[in-house]
Protein backbone atom coordinates (compact mmCIF):
# COMPACT_ATOMS: atom_id res chain seq x y z
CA UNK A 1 0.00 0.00 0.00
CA UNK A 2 1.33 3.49 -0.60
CA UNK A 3 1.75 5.67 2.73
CA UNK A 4 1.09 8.71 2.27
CA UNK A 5 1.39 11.83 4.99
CA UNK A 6 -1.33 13.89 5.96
CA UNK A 7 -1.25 16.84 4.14
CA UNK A 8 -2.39 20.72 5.39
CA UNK A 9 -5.32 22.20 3.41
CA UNK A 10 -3.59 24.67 2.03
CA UNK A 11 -1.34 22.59 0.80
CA UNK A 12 -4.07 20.32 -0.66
CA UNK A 13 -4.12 22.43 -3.88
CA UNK A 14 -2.12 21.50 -6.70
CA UNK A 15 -0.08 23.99 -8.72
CA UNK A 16 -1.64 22.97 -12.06
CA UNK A 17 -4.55 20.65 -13.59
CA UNK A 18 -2.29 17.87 -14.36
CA UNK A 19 0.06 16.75 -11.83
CA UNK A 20 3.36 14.81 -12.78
CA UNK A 21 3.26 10.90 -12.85
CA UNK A 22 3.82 9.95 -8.71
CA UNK A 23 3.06 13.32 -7.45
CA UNK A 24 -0.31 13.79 -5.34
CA UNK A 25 0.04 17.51 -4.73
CA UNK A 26 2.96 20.37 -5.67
CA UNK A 27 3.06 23.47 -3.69
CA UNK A 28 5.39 26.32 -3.67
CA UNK A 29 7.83 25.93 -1.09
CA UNK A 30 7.50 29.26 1.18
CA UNK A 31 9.07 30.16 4.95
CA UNK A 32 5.87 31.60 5.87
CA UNK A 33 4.28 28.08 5.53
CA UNK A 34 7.13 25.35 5.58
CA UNK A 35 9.51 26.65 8.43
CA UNK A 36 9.05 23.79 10.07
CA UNK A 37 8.93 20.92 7.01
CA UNK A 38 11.88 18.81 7.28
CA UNK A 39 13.41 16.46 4.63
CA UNK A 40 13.44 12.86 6.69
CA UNK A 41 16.93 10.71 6.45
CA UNK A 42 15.05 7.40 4.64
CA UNK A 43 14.71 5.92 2.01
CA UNK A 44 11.14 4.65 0.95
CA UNK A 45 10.19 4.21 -2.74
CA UNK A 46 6.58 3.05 -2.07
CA UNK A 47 5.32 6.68 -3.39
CA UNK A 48 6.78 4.92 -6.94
CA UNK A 49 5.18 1.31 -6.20
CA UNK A 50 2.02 1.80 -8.63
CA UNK A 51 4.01 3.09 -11.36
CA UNK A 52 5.47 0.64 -14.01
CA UNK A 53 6.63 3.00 -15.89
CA UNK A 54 9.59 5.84 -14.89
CA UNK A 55 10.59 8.43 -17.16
CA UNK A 56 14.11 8.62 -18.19
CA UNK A 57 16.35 11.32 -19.87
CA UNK A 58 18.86 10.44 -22.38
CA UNK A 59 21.88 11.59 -19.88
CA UNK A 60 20.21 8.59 -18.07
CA UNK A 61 20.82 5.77 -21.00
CA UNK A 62 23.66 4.26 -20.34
CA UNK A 63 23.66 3.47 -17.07
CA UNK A 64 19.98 2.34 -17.60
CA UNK A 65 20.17 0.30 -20.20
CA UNK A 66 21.81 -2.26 -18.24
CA UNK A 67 18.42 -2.81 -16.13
CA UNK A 68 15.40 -1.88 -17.64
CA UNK A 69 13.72 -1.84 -21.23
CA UNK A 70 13.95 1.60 -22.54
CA UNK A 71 10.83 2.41 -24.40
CA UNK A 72 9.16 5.39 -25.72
CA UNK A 73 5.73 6.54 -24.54
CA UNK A 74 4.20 8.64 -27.46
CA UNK A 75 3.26 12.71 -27.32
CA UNK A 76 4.92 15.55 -28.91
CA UNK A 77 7.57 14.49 -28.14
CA UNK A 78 7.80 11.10 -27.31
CA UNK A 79 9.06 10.26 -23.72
CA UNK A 80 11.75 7.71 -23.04
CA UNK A 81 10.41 5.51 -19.83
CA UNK A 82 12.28 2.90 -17.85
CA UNK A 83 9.67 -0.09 -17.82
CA UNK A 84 9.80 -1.29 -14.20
CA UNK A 85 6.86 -3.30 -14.23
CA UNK A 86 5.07 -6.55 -16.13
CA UNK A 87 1.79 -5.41 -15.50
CA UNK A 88 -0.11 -2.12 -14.90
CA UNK A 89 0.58 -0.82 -11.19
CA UNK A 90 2.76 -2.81 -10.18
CA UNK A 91 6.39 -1.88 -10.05
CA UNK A 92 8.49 -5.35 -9.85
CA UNK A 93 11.22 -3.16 -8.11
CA UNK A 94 10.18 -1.83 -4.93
CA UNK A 95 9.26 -4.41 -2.39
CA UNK A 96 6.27 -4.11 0.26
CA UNK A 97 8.34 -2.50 2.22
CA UNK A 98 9.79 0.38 -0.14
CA UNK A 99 12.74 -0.67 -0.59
CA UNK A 100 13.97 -0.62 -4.75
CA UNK A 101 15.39 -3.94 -5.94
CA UNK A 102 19.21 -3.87 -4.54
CA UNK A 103 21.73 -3.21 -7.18
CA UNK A 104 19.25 -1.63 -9.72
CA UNK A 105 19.60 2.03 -10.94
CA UNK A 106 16.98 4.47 -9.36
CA UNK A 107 15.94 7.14 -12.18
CA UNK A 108 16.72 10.18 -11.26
CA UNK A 109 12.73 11.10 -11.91
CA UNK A 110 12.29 8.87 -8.51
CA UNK A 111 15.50 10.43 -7.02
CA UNK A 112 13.80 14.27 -7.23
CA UNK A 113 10.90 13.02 -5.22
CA UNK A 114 9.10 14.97 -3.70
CA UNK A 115 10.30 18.09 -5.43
CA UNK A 116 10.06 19.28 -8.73
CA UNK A 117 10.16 22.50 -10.42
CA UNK A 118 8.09 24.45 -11.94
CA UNK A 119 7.52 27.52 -14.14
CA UNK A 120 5.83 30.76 -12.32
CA UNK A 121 3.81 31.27 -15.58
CA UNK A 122 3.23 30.13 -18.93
CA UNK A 123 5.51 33.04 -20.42
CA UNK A 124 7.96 33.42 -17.71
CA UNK A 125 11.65 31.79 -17.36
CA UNK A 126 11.54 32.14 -13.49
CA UNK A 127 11.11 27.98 -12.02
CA UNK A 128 9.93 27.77 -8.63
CA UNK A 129 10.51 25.07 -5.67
CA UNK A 130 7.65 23.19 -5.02
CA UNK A 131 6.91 19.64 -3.27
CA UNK A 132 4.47 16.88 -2.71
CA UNK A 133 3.41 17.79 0.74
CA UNK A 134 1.40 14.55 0.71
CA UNK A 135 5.32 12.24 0.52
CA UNK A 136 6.33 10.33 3.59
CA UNK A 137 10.14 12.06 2.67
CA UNK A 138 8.80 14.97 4.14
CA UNK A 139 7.88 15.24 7.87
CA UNK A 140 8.31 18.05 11.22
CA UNK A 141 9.69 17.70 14.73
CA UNK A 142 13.28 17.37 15.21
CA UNK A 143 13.50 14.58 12.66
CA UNK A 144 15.83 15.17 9.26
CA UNK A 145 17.05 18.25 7.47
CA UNK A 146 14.87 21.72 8.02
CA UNK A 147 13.92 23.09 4.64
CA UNK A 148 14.12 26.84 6.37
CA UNK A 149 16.68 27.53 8.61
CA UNK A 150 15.60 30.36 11.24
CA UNK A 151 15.70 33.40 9.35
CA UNK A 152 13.81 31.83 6.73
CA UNK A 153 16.58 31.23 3.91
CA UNK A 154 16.77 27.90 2.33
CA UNK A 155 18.39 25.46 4.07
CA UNK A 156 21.45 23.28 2.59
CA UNK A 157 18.27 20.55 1.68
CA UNK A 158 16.46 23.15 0.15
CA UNK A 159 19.57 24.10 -2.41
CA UNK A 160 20.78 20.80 -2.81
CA UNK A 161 16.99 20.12 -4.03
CA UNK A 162 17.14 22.91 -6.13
CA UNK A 163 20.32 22.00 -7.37
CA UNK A 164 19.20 18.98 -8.29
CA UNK A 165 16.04 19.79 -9.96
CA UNK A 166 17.66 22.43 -11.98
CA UNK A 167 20.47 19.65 -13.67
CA UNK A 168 16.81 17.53 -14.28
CA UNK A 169 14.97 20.04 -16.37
CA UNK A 170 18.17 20.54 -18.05
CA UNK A 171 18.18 17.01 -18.91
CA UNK A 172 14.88 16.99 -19.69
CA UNK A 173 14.96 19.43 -22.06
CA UNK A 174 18.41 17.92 -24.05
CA UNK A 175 16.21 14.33 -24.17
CA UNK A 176 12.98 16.22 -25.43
CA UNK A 177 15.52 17.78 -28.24
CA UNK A 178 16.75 14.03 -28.80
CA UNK A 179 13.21 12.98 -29.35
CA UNK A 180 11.95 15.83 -31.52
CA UNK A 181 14.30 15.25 -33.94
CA UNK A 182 14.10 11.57 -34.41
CA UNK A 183 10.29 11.80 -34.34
CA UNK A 184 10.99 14.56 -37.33
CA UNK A 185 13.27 12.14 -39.24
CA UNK A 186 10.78 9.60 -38.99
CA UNK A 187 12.49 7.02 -36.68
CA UNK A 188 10.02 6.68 -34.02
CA UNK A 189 7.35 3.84 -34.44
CA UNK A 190 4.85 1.74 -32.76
CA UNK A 191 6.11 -1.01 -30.96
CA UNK A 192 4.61 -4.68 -28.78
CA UNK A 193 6.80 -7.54 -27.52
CA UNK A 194 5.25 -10.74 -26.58
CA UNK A 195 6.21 -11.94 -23.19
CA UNK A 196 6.90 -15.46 -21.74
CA UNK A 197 6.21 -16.41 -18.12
CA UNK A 198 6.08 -19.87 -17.45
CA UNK A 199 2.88 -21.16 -19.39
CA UNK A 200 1.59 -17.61 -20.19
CA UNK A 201 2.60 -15.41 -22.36
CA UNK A 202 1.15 -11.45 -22.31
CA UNK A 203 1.29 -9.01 -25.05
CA UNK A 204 3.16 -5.59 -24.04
CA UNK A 205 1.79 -3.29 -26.76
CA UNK A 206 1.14 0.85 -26.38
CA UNK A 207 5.16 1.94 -26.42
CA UNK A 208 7.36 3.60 -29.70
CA UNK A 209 10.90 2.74 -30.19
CA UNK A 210 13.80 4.15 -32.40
CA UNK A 211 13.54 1.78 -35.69
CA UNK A 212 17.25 0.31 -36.95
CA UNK A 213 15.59 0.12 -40.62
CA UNK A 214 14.55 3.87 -40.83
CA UNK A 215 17.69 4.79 -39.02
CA UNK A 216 19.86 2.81 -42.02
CA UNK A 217 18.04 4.38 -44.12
CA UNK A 218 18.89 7.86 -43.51
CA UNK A 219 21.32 9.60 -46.32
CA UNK A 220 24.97 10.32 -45.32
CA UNK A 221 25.19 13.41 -44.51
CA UNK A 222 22.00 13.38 -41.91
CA UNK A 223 23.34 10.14 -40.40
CA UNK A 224 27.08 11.55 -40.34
CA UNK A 225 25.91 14.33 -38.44
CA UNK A 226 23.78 12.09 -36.21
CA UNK A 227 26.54 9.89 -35.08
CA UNK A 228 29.04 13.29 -34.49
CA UNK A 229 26.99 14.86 -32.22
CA UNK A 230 26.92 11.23 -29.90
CA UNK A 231 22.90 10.64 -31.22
CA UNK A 232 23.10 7.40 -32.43
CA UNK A 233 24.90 6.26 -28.88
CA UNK A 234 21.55 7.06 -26.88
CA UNK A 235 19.48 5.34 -29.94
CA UNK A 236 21.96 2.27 -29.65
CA UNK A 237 21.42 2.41 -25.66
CA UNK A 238 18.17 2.14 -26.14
CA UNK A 239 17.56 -0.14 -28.58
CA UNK A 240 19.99 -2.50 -26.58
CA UNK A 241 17.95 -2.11 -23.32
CA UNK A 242 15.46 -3.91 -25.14
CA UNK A 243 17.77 -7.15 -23.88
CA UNK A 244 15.91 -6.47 -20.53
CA UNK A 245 12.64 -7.37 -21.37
CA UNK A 246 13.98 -11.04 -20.86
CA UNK A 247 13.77 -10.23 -17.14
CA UNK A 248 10.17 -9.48 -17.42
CA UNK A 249 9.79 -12.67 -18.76
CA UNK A 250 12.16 -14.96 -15.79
């Protein structure tokens, strides 16, 4: 089951219609309101144990590739996603008692929880702190690292999130360049794999992936400057995670 921490109503409100994949709520992080929130020392992953799916960014590839399919979900642009789980809501790697499989690469989407980022408007360049106040990470009392310290400055946990988050939207935003690009070159397509377990076997179907045809099939000079600029490395990551879905199938 996933714990969750009660959360303050004025907290309850969400800073946009559609929250992020794992997130229940994402509020501004203010001194007037959070003096007292502390980030706990633990480590509990059972906010991710629904999800089968984690997205990745390309920065993320080759280091993932060596433990979970890397598949694309589709959108403009596609999304590369670490496939955690064999069926829907249940992530094989994080045991009853939150703990992720030992030895297996947390994506750094999992490792940002509870915070995130996000933009103070539409037109504006400005990113603001926010958090799932709902996340058992987060708690008060004496307990972990204060978010405020007592003049109401950020804290060393409230930078290093920051820090953090600001390296993952600047991830994000090289992998959604990555994925533009092959979706304009044609390379992204519809995908399934057929899965073995024992006596049963179970269709995985609704993912893209990075075709080896189309990419072949690209002239020189597009290709050329593909594999200069490192390109092809992430598509060959990715397309060799695909190895992993034998796991699935153990």
């Amino acid at each position: 089951m996933v714990r969750r921490r009660a959360v303050d109503p004025a907290d309850r409100a969400p800073s946009s219609d559609k929250l992020p994949l794992l997130y229940r709520t994402l509020v501004p992080l203010a001194p007037e309101r959070h003096q007292g929130v502390r980030v706990l020392d633990r480590k509990d992953y059972s906010f991710a144990a629904t999800a089968n799916v984690i997205p990745l960014t390309v920065d993320e590839f080759p280091v993932a590739m060596r433990h979970y399919p890397i598949v694309l979900a589709l959108g403009e642009p596609a999304t590369p996603v670490a496939l955690v789980g064999f069926e829907r809501g249940q992530n094989a790697y994080v045991d009853a008692d939150g703990q992720w499989k030992n030895g297996a690469y947390i994506p750094a989407y999992v490792r940002r929880y509870p915070f995130g980022l996000v933009r103070e408007s539409a037109e504006a360049e400005r990113h603001i702190l926010c958090a799932d106040m709902s996340s058992t990470l987060l708690g008060e009392g004496d307990e972990g690292q204060p978010l405020f310290d007592a003049d109401g400055q950020p804290a060393d946990a409230a930078k290093r999130a920051l820090d953090f988050c600001q390296r993952y939207v600047a991830s994000t935003e090289r992998t959604r360049a990555v994925m533009r690009e092959a979706q304009e070159l044609g390379l992204i397509g519809p995908s399934e794999v057929t899965i073995s377990r024992g006596d049963r076997k179970q269709k995985v179907d609704g993912f893209a992936l990075v075709s080896e045809e189309k990419l072949r099939a690209l002239d020189d000079a597009t290709l050329g400057g593909l594999v200069r600029r490192g390109v092809t490395s992430l598509y060959a990551a990715h397309q060799m995670s695909l190895a992993n879905f034998t796991e699935f199938g153990a």
